[in-house]
PDB file of N, CA and C in Angstrom:
ATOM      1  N   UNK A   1       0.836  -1.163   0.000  1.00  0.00           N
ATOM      2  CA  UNK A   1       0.000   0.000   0.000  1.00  0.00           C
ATOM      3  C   UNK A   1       0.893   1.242   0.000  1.00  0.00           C
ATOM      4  N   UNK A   2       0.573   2.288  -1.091  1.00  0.00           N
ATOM      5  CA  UNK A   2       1.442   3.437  -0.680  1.00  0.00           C
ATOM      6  C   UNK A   2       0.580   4.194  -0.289  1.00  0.00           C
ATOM      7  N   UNK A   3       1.079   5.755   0.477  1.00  0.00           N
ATOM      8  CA  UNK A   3       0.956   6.303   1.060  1.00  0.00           C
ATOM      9  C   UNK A   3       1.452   7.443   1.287  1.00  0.00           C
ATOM     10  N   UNK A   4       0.689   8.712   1.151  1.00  0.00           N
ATOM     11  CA  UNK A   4       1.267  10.012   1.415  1.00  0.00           C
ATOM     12  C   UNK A   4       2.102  10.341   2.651  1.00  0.00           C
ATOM     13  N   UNK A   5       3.010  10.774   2.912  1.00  0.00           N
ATOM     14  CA  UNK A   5       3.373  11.121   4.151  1.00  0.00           C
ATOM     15  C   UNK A   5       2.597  11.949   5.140  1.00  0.00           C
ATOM     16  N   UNK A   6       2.450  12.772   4.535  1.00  0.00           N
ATOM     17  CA  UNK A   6       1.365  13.735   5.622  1.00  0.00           C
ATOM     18  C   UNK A   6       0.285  12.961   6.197  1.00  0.00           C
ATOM     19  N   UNK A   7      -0.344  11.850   5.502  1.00  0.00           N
ATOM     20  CA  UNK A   7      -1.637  11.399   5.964  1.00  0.00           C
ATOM     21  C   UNK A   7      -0.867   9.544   6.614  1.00  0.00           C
ATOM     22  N   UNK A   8       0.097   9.560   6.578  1.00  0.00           N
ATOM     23  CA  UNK A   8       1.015   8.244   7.097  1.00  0.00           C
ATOM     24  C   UNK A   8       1.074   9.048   8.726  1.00  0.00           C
ATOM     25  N   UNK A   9       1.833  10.379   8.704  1.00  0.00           N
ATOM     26  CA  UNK A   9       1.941  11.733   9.735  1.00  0.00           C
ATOM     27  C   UNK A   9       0.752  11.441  10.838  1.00  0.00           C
ATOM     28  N   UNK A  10      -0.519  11.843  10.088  1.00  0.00           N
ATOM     29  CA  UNK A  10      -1.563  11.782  10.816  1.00  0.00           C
ATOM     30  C   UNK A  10      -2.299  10.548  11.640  1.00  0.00           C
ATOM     31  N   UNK A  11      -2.207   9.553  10.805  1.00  0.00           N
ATOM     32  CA  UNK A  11      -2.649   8.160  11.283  1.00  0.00           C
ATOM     33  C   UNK A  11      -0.910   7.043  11.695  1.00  0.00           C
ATOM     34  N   UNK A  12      -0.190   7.298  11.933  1.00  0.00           N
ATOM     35  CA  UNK A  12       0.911   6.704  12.390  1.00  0.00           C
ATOM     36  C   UNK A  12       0.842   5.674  13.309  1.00  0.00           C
ATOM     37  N   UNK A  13       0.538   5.733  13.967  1.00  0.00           N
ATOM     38  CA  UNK A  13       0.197   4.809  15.458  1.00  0.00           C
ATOM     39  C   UNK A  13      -0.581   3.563  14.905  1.00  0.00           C
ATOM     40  N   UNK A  14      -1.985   3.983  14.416  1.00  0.00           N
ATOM     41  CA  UNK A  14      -3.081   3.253  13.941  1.00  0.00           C
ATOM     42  C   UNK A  14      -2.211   1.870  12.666  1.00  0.00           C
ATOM     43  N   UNK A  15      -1.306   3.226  11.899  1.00  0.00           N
ATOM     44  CA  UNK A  15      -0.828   2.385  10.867  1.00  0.00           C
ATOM     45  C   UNK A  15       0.288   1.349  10.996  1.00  0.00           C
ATOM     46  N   UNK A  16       0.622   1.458  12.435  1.00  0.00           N
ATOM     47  CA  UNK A  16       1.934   0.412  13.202  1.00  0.00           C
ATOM     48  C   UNK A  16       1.151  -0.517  13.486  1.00  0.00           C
ATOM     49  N   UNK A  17       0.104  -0.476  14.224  1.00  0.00           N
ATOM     50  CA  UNK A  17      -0.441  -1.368  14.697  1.00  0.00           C
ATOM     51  C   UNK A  17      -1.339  -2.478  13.828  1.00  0.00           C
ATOM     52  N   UNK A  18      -1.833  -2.032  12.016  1.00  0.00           N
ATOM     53  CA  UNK A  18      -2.317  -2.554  11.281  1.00  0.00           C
ATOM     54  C   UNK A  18      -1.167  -3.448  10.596  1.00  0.00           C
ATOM     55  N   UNK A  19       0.019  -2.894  10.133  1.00  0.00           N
ATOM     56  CA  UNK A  19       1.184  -3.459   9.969  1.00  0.00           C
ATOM     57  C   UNK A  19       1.650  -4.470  10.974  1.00  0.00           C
ATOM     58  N   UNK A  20       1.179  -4.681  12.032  1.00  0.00           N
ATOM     59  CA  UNK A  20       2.080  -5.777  12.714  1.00  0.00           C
ATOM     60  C   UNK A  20       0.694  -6.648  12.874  1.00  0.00           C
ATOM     61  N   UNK A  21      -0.194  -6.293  12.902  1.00  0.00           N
ATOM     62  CA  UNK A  21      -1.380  -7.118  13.056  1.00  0.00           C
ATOM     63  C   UNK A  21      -1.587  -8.290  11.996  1.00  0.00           C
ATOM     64  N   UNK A  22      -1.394  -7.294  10.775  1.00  0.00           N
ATOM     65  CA  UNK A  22      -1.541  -8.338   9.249  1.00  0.00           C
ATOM     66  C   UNK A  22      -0.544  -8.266   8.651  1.00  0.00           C
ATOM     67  N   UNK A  23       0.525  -8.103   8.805  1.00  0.00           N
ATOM     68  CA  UNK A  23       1.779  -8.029   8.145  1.00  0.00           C
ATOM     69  C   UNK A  23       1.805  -7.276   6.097  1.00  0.00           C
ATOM     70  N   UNK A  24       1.297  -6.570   6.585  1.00  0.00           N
ATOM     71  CA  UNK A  24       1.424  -5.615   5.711  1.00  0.00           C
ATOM     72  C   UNK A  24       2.263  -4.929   5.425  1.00  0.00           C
ATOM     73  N   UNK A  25       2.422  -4.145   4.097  1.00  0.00           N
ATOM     74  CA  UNK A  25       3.663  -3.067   4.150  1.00  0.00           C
ATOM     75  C   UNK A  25       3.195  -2.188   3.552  1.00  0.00           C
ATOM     76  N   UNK A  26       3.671  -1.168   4.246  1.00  0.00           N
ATOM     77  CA  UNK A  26       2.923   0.285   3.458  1.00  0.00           C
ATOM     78  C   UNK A  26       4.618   0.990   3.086  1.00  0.00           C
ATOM     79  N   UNK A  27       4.309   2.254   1.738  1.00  0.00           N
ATOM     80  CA  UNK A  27       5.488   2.405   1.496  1.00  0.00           C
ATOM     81  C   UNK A  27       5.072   3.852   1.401  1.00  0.00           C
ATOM     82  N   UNK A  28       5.286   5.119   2.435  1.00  0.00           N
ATOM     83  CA  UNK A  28       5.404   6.668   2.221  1.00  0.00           C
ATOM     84  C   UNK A  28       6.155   7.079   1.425  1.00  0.00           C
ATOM     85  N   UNK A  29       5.393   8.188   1.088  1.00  0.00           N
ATOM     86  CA  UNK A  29       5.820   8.636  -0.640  1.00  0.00           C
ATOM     87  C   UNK A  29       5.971  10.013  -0.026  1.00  0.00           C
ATOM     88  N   UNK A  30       6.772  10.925  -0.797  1.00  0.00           N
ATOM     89  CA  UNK A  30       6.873  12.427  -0.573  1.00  0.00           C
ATOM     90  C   UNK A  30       6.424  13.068  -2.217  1.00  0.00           C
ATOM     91  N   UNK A  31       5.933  13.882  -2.838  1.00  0.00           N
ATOM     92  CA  UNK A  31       5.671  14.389  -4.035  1.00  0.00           C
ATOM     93  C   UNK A  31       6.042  12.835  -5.116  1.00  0.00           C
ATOM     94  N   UNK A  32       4.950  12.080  -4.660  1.00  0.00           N
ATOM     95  CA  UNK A  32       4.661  11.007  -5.634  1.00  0.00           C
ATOM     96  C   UNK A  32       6.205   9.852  -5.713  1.00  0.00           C
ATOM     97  N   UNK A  33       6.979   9.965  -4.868  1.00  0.00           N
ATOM     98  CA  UNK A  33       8.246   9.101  -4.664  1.00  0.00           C
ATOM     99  C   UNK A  33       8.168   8.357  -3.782  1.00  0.00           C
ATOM    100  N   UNK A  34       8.650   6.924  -3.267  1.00  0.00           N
ATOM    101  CA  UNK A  34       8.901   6.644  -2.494  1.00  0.00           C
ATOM    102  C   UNK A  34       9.921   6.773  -1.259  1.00  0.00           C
ATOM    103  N   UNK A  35       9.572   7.263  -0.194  1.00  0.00           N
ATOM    104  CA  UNK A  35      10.942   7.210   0.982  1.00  0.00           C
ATOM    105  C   UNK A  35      11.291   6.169   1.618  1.00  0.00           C
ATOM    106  N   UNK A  36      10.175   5.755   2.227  1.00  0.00           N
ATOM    107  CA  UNK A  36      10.201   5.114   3.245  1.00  0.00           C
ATOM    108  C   UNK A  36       9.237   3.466   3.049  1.00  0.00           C
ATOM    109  N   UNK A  37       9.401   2.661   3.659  1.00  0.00           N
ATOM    110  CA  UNK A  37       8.719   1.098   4.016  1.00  0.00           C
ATOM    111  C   UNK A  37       9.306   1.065   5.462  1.00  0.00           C
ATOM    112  N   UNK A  38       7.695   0.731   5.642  1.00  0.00           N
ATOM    113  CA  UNK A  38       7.157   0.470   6.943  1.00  0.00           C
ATOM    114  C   UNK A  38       6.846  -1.128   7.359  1.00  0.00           C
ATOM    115  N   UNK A  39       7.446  -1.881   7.587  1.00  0.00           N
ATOM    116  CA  UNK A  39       7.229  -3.583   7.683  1.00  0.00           C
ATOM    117  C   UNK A  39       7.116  -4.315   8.981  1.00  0.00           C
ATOM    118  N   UNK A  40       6.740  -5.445   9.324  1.00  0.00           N
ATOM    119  CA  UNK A  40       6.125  -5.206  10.649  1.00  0.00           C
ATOM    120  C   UNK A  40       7.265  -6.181  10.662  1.00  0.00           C
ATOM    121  N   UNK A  41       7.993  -6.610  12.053  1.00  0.00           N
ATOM    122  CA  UNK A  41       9.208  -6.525  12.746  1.00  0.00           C
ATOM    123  C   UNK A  41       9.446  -8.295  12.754  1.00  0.00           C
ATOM    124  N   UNK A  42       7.957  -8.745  12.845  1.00  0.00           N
ATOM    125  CA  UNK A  42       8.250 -10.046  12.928  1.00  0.00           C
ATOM    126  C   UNK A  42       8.088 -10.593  11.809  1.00  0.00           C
ATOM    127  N   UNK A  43       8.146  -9.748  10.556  1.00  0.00           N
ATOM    128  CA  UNK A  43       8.080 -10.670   9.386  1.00  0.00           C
ATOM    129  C   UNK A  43       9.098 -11.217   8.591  1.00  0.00           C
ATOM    130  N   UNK A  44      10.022 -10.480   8.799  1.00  0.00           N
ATOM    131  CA  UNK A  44      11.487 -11.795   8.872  1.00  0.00           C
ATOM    132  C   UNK A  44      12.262 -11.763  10.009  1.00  0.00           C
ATOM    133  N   UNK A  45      11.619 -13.453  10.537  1.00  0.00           N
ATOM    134  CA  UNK A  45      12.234 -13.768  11.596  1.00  0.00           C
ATOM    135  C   UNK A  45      13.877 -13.597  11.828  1.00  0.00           C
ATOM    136  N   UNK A  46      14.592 -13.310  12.545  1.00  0.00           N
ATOM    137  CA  UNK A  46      15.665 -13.553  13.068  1.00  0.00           C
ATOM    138  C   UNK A  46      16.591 -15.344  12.895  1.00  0.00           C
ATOM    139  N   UNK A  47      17.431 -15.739  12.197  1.00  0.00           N
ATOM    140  CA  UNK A  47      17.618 -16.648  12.134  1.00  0.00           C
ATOM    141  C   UNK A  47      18.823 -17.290  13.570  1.00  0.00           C
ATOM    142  N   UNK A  48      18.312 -18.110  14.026  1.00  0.00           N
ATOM    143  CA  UNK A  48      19.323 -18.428  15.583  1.00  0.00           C
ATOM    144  C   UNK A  48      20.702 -18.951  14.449  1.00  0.00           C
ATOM    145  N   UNK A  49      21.962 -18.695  15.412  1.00  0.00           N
ATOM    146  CA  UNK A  49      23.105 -19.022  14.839  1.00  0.00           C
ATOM    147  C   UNK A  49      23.186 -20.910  14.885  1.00  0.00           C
ATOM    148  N   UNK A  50      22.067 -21.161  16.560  1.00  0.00           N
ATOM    149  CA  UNK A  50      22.641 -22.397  16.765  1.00  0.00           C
ATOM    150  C   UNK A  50      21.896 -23.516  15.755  1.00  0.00           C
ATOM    151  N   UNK A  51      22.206 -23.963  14.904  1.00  0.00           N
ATOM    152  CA  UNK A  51      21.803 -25.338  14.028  1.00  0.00           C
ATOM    153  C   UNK A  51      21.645 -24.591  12.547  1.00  0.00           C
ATOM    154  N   UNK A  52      22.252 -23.918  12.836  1.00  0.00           N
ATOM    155  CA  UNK A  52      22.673 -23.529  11.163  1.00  0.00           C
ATOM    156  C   UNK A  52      23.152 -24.070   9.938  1.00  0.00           C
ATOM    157  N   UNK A  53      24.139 -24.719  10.662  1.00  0.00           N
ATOM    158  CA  UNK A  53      24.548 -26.086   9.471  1.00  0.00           C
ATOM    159  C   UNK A  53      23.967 -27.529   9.770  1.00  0.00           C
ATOM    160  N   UNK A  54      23.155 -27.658  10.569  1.00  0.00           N
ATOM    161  CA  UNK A  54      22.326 -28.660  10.174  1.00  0.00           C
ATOM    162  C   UNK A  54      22.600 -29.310   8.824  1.00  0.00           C
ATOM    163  N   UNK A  55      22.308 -30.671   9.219  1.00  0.00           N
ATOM    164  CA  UNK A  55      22.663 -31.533   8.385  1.00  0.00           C
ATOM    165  C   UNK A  55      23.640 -31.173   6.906  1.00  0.00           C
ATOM    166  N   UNK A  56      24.648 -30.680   7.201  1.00  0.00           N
ATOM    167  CA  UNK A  56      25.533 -30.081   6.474  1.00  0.00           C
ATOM    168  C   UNK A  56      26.328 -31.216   6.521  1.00  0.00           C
ATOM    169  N   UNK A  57      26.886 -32.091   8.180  1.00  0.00           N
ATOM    170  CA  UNK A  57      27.915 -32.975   7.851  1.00  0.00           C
ATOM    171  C   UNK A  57      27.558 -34.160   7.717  1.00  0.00           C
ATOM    172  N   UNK A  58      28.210 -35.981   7.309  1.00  0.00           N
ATOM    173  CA  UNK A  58      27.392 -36.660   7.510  1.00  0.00           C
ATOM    174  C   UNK A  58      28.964 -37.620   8.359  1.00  0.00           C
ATOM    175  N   UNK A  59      28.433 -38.623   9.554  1.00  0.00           N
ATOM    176  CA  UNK A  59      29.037 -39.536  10.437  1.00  0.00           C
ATOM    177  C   UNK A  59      28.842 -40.559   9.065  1.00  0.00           C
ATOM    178  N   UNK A  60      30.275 -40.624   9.407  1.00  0.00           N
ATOM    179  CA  UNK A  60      30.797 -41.995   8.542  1.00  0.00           C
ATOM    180  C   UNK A  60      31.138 -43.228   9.564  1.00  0.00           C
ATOM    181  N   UNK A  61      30.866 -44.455   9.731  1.00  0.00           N
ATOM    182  CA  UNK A  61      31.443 -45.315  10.525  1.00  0.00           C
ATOM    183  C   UNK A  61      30.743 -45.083  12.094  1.00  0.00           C
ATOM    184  N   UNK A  62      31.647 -45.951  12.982  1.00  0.00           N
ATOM    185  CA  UNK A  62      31.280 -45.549  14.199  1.00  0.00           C
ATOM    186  C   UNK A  62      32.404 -44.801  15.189  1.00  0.00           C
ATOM    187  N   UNK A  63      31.316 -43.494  15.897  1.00  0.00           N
ATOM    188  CA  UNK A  63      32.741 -42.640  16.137  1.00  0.00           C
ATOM    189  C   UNK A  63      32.447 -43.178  17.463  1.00  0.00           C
ATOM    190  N   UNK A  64      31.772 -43.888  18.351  1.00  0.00           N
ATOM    191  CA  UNK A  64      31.582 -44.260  19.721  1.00  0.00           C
ATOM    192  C   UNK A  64      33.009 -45.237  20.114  1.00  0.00           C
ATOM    193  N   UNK A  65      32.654 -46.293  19.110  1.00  0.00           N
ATOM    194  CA  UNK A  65      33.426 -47.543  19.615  1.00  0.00           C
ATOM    195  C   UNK A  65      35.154 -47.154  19.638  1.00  0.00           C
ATOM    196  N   UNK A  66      36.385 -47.605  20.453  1.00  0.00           N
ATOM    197  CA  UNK A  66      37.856 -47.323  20.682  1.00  0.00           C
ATOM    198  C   UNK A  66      38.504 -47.764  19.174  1.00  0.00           C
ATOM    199  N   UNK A  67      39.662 -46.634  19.019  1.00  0.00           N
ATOM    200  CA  UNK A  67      40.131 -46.920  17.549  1.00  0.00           C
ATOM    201  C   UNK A  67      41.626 -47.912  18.026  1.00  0.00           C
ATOM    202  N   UNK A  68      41.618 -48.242  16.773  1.00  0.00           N
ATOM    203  CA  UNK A  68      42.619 -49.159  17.114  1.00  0.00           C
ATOM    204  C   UNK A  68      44.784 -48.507  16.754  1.00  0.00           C
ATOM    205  N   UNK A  69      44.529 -46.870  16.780  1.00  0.00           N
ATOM    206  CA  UNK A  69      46.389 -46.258  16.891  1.00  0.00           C
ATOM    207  C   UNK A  69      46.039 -45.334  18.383  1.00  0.00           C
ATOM    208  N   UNK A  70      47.119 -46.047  18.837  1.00  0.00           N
ATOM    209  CA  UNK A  70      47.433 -45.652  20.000  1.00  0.00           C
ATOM    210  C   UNK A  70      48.631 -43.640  19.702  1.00  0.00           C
ATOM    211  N   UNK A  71      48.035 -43.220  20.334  1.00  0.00           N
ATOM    212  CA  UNK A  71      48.288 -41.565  20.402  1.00  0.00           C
ATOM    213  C   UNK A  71      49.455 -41.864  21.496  1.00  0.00           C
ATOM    214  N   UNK A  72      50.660 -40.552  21.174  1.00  0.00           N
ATOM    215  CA  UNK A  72      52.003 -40.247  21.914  1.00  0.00           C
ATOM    216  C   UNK A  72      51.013 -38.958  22.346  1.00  0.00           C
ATOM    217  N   UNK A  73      50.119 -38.657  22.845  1.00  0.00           N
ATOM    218  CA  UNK A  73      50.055 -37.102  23.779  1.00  0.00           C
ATOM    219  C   UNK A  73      50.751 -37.053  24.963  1.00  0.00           C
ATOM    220  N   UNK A  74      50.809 -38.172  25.588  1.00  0.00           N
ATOM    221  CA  UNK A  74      52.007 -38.077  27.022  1.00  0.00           C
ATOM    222  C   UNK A  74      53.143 -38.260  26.853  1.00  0.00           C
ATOM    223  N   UNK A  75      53.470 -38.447  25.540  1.00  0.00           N
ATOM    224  CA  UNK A  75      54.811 -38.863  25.368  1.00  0.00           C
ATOM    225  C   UNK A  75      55.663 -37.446  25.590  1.00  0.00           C
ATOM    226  N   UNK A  76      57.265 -37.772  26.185  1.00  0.00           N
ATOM    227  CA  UNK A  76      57.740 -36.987  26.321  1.00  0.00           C
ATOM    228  C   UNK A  76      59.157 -36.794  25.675  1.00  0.00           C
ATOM    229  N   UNK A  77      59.109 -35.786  24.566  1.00  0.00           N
ATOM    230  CA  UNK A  77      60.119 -35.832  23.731  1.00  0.00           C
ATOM    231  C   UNK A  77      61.383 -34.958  24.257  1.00  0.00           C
TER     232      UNK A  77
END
């Protein structure tokens, strides 16, 4: 929906609250241009960092069971 500024000006409040209600977007115009979009906050969610790469890697074998090369980490050189 566009929208004059002056009359975006006047009804402002009303028009936040229709925007987050129905996720609408209105776009204020100044002498027939666009300035501004108005979008309601939860309409693109925030993506969490944690499980981002989800199923990105895949387990080969079994990593539970003891491998069979013995590691020098205590060894002392």
């Amino acid at each position: 929906m566009y929208m004059k500024a002056s009359d975006f000006k006047a009804k402002c409040l009303e028009l936040m609250d229709k925007v987050h209600d129905y996720h609408e977007e209105i776009i204020i115009t100044k002498h027939g241009k666009p300035v501004a979009r108005l979008v309601s906050a939860q309409a693109e969610p925030k993506k969490s960092i944690f499980g981002f790469m989800k199923d990105l890697a895949k387990i080969k074998g079994d990593i539970i069971a003891p491998i069979d090369t013995k590691w020098d980490a205590e060894k002392d050189e």
